[in-house]
PDB file of N, CA and C in Angstrom:
ATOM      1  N   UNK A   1       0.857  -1.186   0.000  1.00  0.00           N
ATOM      2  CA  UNK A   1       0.000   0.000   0.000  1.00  0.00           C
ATOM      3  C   UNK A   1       0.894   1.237   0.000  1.00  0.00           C
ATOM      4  N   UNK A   2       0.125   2.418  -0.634  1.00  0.00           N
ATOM      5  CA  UNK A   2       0.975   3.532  -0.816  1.00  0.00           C
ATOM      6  C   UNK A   2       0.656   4.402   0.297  1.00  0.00           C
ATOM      7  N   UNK A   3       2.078   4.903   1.018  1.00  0.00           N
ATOM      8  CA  UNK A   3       1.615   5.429   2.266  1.00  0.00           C
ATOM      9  C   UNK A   3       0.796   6.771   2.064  1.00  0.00           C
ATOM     10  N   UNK A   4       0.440   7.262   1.420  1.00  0.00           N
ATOM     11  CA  UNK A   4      -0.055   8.516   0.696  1.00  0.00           C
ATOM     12  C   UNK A   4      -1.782   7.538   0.868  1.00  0.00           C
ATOM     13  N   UNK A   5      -1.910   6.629   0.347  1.00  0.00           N
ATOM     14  CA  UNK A   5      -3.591   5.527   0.838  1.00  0.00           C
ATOM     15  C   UNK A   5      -3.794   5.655   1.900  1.00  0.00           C
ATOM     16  N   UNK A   6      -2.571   5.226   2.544  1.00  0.00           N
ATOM     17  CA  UNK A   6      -2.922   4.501   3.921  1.00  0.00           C
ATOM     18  C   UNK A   6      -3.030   6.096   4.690  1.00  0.00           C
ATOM     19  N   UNK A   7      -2.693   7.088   4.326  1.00  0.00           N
ATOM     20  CA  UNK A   7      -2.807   8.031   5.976  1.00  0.00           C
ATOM     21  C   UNK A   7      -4.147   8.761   5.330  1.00  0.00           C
ATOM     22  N   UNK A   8      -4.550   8.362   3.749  1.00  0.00           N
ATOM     23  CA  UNK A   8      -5.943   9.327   3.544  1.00  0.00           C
ATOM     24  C   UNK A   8      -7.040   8.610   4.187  1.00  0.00           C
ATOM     25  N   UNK A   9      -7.234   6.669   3.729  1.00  0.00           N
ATOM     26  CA  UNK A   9      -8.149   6.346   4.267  1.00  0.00           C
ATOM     27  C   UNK A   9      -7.869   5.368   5.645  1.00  0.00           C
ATOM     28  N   UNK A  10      -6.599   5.091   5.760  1.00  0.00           N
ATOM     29  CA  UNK A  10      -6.628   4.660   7.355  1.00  0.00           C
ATOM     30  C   UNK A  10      -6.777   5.837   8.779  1.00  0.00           C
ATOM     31  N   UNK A  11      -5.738   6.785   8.213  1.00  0.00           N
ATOM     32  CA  UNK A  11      -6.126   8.104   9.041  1.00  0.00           C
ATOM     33  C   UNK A  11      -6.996   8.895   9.175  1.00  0.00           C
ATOM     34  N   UNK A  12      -7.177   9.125   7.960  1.00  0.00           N
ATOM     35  CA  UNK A  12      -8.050  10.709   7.904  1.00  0.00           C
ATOM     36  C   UNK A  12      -9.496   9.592   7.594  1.00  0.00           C
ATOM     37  N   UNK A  13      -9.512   8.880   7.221  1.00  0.00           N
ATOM     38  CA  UNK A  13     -10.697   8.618   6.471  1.00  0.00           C
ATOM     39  C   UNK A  13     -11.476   9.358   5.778  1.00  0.00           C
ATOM     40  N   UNK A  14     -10.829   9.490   4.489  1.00  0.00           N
ATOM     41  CA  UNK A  14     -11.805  10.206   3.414  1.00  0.00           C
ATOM     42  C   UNK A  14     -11.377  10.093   2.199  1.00  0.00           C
ATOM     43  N   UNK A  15     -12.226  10.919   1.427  1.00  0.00           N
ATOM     44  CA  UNK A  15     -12.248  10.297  -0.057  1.00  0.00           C
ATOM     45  C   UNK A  15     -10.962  11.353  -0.753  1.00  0.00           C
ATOM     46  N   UNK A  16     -10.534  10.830  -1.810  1.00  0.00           N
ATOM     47  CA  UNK A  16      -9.677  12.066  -2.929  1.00  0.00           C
ATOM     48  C   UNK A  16      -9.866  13.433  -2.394  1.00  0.00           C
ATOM     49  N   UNK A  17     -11.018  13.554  -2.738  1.00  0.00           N
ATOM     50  CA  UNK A  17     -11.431  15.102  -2.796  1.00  0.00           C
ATOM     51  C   UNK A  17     -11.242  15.658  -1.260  1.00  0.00           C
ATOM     52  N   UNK A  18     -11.769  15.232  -0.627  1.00  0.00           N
ATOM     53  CA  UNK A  18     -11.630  15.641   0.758  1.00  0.00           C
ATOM     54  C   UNK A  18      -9.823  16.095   1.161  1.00  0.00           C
ATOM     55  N   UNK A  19      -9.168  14.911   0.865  1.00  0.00           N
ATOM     56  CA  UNK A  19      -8.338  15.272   1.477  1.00  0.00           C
ATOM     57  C   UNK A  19      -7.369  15.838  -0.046  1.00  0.00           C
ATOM     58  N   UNK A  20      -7.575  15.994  -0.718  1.00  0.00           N
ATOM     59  CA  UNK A  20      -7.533  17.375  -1.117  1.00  0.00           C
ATOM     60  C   UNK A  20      -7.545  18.819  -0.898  1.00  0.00           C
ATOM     61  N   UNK A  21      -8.594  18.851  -0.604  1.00  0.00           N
ATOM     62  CA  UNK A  21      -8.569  20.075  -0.183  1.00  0.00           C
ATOM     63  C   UNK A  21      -7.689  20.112   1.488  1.00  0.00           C
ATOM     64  N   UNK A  22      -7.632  19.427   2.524  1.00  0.00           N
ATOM     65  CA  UNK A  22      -7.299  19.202   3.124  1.00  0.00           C
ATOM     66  C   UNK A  22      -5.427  19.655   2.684  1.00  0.00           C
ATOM     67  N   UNK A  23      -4.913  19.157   2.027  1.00  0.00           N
ATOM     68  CA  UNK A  23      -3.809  19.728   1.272  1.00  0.00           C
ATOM     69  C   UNK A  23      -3.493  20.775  -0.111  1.00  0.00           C
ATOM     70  N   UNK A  24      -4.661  21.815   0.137  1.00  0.00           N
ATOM     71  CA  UNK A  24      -5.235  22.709  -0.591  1.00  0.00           C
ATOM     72  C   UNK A  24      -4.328  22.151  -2.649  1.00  0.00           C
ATOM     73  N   UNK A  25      -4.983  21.254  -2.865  1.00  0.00           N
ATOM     74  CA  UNK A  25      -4.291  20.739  -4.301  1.00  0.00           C
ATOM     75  C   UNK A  25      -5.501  20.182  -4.851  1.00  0.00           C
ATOM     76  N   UNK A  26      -5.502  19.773  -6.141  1.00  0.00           N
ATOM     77  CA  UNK A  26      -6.613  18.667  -6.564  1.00  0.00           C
ATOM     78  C   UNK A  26      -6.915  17.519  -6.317  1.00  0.00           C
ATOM     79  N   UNK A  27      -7.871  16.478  -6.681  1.00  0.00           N
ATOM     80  CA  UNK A  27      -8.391  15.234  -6.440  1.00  0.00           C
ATOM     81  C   UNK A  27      -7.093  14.678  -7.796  1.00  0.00           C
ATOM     82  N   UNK A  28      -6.959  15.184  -8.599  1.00  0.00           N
ATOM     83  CA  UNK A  28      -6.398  14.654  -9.482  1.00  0.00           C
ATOM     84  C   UNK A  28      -4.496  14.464  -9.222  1.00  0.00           C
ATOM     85  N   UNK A  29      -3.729  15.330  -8.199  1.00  0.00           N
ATOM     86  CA  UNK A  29      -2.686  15.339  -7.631  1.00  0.00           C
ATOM     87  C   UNK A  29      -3.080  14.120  -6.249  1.00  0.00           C
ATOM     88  N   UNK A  30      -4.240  14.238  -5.879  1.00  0.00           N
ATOM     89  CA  UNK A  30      -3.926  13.007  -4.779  1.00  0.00           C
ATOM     90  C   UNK A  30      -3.610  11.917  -5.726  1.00  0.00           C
ATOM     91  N   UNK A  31      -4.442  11.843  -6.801  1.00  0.00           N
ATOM     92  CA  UNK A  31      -4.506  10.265  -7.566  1.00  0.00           C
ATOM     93  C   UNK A  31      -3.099   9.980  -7.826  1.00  0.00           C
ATOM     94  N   UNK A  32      -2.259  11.388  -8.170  1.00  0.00           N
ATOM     95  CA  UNK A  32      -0.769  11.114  -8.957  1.00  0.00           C
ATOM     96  C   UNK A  32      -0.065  10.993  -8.016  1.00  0.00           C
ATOM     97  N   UNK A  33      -0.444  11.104  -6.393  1.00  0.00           N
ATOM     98  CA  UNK A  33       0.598  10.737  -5.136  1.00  0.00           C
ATOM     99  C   UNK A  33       0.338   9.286  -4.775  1.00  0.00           C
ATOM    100  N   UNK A  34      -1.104   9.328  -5.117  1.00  0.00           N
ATOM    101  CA  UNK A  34      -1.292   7.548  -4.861  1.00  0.00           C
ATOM    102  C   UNK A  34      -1.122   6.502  -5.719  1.00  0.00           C
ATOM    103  N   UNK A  35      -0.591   7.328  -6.787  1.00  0.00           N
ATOM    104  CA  UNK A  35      -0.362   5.955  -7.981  1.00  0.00           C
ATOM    105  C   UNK A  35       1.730   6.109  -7.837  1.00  0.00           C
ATOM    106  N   UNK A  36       2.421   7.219  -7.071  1.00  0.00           N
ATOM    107  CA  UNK A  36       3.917   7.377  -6.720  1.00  0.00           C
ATOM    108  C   UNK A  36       4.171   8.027  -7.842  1.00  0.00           C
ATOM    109  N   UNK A  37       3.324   8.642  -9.040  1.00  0.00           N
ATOM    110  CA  UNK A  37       3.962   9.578 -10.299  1.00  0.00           C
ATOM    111  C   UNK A  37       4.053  10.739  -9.573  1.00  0.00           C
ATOM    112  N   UNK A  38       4.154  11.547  -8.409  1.00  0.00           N
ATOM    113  CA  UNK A  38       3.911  12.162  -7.488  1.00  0.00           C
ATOM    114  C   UNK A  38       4.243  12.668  -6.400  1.00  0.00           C
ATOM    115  N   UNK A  39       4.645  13.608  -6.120  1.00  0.00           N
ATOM    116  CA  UNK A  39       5.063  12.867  -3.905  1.00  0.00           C
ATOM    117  C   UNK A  39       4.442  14.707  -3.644  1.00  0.00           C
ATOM    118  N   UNK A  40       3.620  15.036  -2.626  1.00  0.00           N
ATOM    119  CA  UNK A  40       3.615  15.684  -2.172  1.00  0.00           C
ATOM    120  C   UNK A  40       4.500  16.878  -1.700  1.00  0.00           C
ATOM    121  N   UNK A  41       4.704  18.077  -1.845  1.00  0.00           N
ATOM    122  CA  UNK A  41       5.609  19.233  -1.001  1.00  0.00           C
ATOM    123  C   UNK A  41       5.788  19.206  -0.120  1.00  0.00           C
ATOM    124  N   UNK A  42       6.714  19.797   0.490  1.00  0.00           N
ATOM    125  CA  UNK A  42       6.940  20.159   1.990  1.00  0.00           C
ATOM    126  C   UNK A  42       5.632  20.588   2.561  1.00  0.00           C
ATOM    127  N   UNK A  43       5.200  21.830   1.982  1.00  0.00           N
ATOM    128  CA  UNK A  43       4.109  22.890   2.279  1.00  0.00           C
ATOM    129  C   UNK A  43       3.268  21.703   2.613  1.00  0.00           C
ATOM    130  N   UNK A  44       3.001  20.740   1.590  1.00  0.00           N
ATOM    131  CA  UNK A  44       1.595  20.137   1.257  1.00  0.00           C
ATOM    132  C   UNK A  44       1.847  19.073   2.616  1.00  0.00           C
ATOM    133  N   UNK A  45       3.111  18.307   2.901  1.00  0.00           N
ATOM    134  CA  UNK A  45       3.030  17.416   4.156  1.00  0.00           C
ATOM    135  C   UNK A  45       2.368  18.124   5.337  1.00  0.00           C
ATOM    136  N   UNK A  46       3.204  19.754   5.342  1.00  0.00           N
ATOM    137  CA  UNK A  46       3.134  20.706   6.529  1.00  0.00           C
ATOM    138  C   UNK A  46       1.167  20.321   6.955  1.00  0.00           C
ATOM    139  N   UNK A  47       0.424  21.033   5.727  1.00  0.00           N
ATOM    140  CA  UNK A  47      -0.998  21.267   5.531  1.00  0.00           C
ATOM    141  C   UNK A  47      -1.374  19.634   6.267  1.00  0.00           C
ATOM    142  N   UNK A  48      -1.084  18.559   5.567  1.00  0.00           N
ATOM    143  CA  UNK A  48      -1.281  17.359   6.250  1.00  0.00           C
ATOM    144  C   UNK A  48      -1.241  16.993   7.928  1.00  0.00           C
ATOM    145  N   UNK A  49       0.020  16.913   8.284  1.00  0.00           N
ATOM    146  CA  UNK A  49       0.370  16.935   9.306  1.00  0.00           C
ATOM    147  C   UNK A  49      -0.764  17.712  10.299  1.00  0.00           C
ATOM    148  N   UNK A  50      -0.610  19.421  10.107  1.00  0.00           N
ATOM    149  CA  UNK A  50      -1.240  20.286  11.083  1.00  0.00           C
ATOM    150  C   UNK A  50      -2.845  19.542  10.654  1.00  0.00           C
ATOM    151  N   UNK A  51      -3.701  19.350   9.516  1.00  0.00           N
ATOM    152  CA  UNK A  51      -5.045  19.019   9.932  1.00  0.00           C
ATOM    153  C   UNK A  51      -5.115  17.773  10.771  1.00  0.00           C
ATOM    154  N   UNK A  52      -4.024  16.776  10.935  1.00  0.00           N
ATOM    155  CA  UNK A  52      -4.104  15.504  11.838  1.00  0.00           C
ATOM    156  C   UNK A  52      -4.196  16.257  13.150  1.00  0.00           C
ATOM    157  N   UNK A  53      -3.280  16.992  13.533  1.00  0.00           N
ATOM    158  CA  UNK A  53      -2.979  17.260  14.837  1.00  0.00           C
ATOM    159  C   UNK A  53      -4.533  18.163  15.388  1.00  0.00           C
ATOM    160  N   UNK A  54      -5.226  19.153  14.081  1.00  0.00           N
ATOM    161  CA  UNK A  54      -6.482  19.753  14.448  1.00  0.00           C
ATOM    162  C   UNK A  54      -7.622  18.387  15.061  1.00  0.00           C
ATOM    163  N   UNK A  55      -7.468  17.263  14.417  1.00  0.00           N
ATOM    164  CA  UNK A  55      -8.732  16.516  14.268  1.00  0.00           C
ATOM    165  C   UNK A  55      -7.815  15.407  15.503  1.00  0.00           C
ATOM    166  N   UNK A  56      -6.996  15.504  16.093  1.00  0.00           N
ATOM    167  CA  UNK A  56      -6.151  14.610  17.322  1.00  0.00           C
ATOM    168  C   UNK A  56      -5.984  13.361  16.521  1.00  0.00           C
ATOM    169  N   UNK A  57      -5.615  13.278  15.594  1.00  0.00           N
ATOM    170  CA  UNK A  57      -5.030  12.099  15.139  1.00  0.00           C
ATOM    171  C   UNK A  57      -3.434  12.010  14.910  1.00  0.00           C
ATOM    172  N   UNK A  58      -3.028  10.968  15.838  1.00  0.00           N
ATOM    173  CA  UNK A  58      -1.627  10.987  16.429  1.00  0.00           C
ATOM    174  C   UNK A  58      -0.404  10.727  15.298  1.00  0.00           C
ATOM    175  N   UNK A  59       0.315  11.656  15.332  1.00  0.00           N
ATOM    176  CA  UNK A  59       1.211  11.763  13.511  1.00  0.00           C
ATOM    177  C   UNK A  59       2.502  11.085  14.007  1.00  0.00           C
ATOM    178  N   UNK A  60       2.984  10.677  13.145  1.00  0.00           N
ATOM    179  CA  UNK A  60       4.528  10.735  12.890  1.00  0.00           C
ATOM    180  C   UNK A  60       4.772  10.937  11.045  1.00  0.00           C
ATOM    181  N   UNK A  61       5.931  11.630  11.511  1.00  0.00           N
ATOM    182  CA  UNK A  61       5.872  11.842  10.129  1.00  0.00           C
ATOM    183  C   UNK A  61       6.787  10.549   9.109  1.00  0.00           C
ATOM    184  N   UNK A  62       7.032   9.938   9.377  1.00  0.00           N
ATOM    185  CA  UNK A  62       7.334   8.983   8.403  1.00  0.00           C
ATOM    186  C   UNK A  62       6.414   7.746   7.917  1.00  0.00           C
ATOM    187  N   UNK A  63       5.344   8.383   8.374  1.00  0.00           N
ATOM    188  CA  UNK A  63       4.420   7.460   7.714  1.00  0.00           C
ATOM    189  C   UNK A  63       4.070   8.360   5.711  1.00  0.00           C
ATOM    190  N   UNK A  64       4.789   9.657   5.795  1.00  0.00           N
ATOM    191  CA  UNK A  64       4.986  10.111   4.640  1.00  0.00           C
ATOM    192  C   UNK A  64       5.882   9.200   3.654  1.00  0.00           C
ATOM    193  N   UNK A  65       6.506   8.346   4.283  1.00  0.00           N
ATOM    194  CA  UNK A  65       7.661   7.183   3.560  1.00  0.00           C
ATOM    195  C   UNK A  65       7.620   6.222   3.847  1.00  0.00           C
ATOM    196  N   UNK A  66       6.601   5.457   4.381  1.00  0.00           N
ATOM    197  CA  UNK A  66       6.772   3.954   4.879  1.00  0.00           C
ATOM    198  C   UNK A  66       5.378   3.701   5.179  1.00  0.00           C
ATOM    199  N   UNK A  67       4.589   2.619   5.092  1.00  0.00           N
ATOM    200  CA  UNK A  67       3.499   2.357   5.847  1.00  0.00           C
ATOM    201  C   UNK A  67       3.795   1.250   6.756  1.00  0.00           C
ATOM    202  N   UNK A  68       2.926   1.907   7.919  1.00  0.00           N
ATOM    203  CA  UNK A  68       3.233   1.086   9.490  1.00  0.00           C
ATOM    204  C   UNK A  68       3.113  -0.288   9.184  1.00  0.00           C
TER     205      UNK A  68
END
């Protein structure tokens, strides 16, 4: 699994779009992070990260490179 899957719908639970916006980008840039043609920004982890920590879902950040 692509860890970019696993922290949208094991973590966050939600769809493309959601967490999209969630990393203010398109549904169509999540698809190209979840297929690895892709990898997210700094900025865009940053945006990630801080909405986990809003909604108390417990981060580390190398789940940006590895799934648990």
């Amino acid at each position: 699994m692509d860890p970019i899957v696993y922290i949208r719908k094991n973590l966050f639970r939600v769809t493309q779009d959601e967490f999209a916006a969630i990393a203010r980008t398109t549904q169509a840039t999540v698809s190209r992070w979840e297929s690895g043609r892709l990898h997210p920004d700094r900025g865009e982890m940053e945006l990630i990260r801080s909405e986990a920590g809003e909604r108390g879902i417990p981060w580390n950040d190398r789940w940006f490179f590895e799934v648990p």
